[in-house]
C-alpha atoms as a PDB file:
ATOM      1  CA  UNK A   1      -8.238 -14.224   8.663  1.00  0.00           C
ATOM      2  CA  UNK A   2      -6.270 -10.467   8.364  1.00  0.00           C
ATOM      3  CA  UNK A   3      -4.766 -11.767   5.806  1.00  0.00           C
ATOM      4  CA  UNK A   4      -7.723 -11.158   3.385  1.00  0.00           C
ATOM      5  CA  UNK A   5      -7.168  -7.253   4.639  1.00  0.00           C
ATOM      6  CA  UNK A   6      -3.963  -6.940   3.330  1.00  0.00           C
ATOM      7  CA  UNK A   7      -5.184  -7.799   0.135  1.00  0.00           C
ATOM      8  CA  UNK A   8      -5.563  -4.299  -0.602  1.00  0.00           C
ATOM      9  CA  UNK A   9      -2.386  -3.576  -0.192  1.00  0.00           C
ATOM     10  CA  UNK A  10      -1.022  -6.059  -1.850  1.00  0.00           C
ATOM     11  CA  UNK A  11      -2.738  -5.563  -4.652  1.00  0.00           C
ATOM     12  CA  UNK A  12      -1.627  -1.891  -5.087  1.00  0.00           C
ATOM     13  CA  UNK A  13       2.259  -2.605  -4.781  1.00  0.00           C
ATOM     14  CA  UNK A  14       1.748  -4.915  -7.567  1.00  0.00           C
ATOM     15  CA  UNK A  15       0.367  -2.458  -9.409  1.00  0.00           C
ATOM     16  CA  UNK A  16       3.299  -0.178  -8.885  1.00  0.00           C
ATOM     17  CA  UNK A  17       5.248  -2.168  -9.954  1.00  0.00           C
ATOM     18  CA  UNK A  18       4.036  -3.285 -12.988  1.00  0.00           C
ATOM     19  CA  UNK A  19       2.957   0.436 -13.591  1.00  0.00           C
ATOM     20  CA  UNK A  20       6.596   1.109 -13.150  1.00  0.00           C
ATOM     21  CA  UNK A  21       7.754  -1.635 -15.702  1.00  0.00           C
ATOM     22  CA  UNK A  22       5.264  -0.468 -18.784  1.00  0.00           C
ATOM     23  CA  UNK A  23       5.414   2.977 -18.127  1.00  0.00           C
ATOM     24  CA  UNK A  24       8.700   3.809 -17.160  1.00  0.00           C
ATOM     25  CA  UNK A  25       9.085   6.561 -19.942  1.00  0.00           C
ATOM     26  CA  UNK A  26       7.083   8.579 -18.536  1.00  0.00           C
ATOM     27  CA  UNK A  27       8.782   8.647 -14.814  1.00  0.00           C
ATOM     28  CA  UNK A  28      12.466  10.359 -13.742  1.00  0.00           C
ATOM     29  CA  UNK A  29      13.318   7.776 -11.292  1.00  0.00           C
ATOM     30  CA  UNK A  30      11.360   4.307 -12.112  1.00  0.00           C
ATOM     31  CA  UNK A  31      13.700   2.733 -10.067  1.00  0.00           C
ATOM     32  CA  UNK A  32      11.996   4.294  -7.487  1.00  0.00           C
ATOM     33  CA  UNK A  33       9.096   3.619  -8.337  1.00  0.00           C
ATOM     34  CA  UNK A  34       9.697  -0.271  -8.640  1.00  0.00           C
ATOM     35  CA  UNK A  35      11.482  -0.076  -5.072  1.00  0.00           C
ATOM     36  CA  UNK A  36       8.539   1.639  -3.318  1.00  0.00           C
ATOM     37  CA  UNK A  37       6.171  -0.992  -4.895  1.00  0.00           C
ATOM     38  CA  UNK A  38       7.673  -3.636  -3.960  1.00  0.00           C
ATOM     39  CA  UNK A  39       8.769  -2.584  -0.376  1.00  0.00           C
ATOM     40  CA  UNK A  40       5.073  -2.217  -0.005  1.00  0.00           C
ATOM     41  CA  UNK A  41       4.845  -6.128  -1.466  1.00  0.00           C
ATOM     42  CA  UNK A  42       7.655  -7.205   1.362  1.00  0.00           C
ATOM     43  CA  UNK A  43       6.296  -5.156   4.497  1.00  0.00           C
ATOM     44  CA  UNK A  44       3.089  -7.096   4.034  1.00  0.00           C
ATOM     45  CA  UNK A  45       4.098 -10.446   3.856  1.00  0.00           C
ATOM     46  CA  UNK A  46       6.928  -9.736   6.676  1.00  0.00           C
ATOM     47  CA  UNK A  47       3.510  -8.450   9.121  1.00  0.00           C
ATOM     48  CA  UNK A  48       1.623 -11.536   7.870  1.00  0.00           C
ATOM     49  CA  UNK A  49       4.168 -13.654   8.405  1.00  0.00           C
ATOM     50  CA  UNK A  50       4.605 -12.057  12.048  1.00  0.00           C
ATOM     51  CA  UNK A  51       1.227 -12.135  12.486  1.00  0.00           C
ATOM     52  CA  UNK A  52       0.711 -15.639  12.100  1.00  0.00           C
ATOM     53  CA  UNK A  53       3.475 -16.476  14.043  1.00  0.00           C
ATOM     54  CA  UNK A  54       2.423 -14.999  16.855  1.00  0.00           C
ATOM     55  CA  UNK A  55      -1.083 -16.229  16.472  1.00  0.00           C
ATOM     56  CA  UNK A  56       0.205 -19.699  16.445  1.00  0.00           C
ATOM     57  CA  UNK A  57       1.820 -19.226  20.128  1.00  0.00           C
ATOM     58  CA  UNK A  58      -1.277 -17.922  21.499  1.00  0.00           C
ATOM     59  CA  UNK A  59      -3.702 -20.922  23.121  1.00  0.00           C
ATOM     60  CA  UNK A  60      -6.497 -18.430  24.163  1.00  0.00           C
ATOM     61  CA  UNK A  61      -9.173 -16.700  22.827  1.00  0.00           C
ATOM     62  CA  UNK A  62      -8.878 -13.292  24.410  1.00  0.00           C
ATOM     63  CA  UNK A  63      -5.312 -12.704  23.220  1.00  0.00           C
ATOM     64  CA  UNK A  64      -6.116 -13.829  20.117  1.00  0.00           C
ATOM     65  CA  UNK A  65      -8.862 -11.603  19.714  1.00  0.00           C
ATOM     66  CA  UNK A  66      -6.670  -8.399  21.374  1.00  0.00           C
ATOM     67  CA  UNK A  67      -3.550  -9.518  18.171  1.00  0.00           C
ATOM     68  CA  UNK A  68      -6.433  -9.194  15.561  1.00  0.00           C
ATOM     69  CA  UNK A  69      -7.888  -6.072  16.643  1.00  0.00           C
ATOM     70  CA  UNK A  70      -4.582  -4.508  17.043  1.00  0.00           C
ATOM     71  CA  UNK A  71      -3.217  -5.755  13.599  1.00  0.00           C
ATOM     72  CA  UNK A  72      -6.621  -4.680  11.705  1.00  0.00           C
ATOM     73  CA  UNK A  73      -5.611  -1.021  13.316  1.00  0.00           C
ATOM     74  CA  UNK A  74      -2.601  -1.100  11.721  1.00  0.00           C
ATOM     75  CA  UNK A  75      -3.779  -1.835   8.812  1.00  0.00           C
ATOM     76  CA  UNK A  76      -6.593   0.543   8.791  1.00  0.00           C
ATOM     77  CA  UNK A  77      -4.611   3.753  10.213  1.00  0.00           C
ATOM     78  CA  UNK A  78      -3.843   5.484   7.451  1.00  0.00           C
ATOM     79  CA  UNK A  79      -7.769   4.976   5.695  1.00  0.00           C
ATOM     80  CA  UNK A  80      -9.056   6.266   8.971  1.00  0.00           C
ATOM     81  CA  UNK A  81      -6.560   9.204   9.344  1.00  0.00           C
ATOM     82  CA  UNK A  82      -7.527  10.313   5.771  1.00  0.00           C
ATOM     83  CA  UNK A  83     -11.723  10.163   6.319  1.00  0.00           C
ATOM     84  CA  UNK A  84     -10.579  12.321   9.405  1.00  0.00           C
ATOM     85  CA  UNK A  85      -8.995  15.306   7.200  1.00  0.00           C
ATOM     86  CA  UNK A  86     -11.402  15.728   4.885  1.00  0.00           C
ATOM     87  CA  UNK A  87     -10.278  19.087   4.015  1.00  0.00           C
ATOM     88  CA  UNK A  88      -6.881  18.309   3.618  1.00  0.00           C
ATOM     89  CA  UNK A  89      -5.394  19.680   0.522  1.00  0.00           C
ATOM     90  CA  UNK A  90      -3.632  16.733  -0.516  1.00  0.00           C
ATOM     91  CA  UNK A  91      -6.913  14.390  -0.506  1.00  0.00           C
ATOM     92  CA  UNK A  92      -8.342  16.553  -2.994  1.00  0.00           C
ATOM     93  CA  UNK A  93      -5.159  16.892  -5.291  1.00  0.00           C
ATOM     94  CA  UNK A  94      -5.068  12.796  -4.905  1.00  0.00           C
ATOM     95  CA  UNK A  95      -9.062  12.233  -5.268  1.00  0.00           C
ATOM     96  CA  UNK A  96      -8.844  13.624  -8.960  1.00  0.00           C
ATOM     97  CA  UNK A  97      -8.109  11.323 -11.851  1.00  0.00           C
ATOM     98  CA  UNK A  98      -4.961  11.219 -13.407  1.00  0.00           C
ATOM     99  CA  UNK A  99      -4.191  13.190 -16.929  1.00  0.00           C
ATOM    100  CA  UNK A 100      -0.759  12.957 -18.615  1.00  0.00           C
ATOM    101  CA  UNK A 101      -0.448  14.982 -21.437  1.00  0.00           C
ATOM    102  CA  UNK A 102       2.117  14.479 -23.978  1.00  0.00           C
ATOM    103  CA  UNK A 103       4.884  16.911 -23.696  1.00  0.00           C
ATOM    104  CA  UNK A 104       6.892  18.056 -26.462  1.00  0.00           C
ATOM    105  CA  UNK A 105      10.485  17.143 -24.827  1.00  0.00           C
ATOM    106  CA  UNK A 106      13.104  15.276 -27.118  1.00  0.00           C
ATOM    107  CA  UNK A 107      13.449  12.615 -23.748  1.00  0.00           C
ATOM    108  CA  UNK A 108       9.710  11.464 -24.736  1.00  0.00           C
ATOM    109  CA  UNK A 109       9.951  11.028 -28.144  1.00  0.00           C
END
């Protein structure tokens, strides 16, 4: 069942990477870029994998129910750290859509 909340992120190293792959004119280091994405790809499955793993040694209800709630924190810290600093200066530089502009450097052409 917590599977279908790590979706999310999922989903978004995925789209790093294959950001990274078509775009990587337009980045310094798209190596990185790659790497980070799918690190994010890996640490998921690895606390899925954990996760079900240790749900399969459980036999009652209560632990079972203590694994989920503490995995779905995980998963949910850094969303509910974020709502919490609403005035954080990086939120607003993030919440902003993207604009690349075409710069007149040789390396781009």
């Amino acid at each position: 069942m917590l599977h279908i909340a790590s979706i999310n992120n999922v989903r978004n190293g995925m789209q790093m990477c294959a950001y990274t792959l078509y775009h990587s004119e337009e980045m310094t280091n798209p190596v990185a870029g790659f790497f980070l994405g799918f690190c994010i790809i890996m640490v998921n499955f690895f606390a899925e994998s954990v996760n079900l793993v240790t749900q399969m040694n459980n036999s009652d209800i209560p632990t079972l129910l203590n694994k989920y709630i503490a995995f779905k924190v995980l998963l949910e810290g850094p969303d509910f750290y974020g709502k919490q600093r609403e005035n954080f200066k990086i939120k607003k530089a993030l919440s902003a859509p993207l604009v690349i502009n075409k710069v007149d450097n040789p390396r781009y052409d």
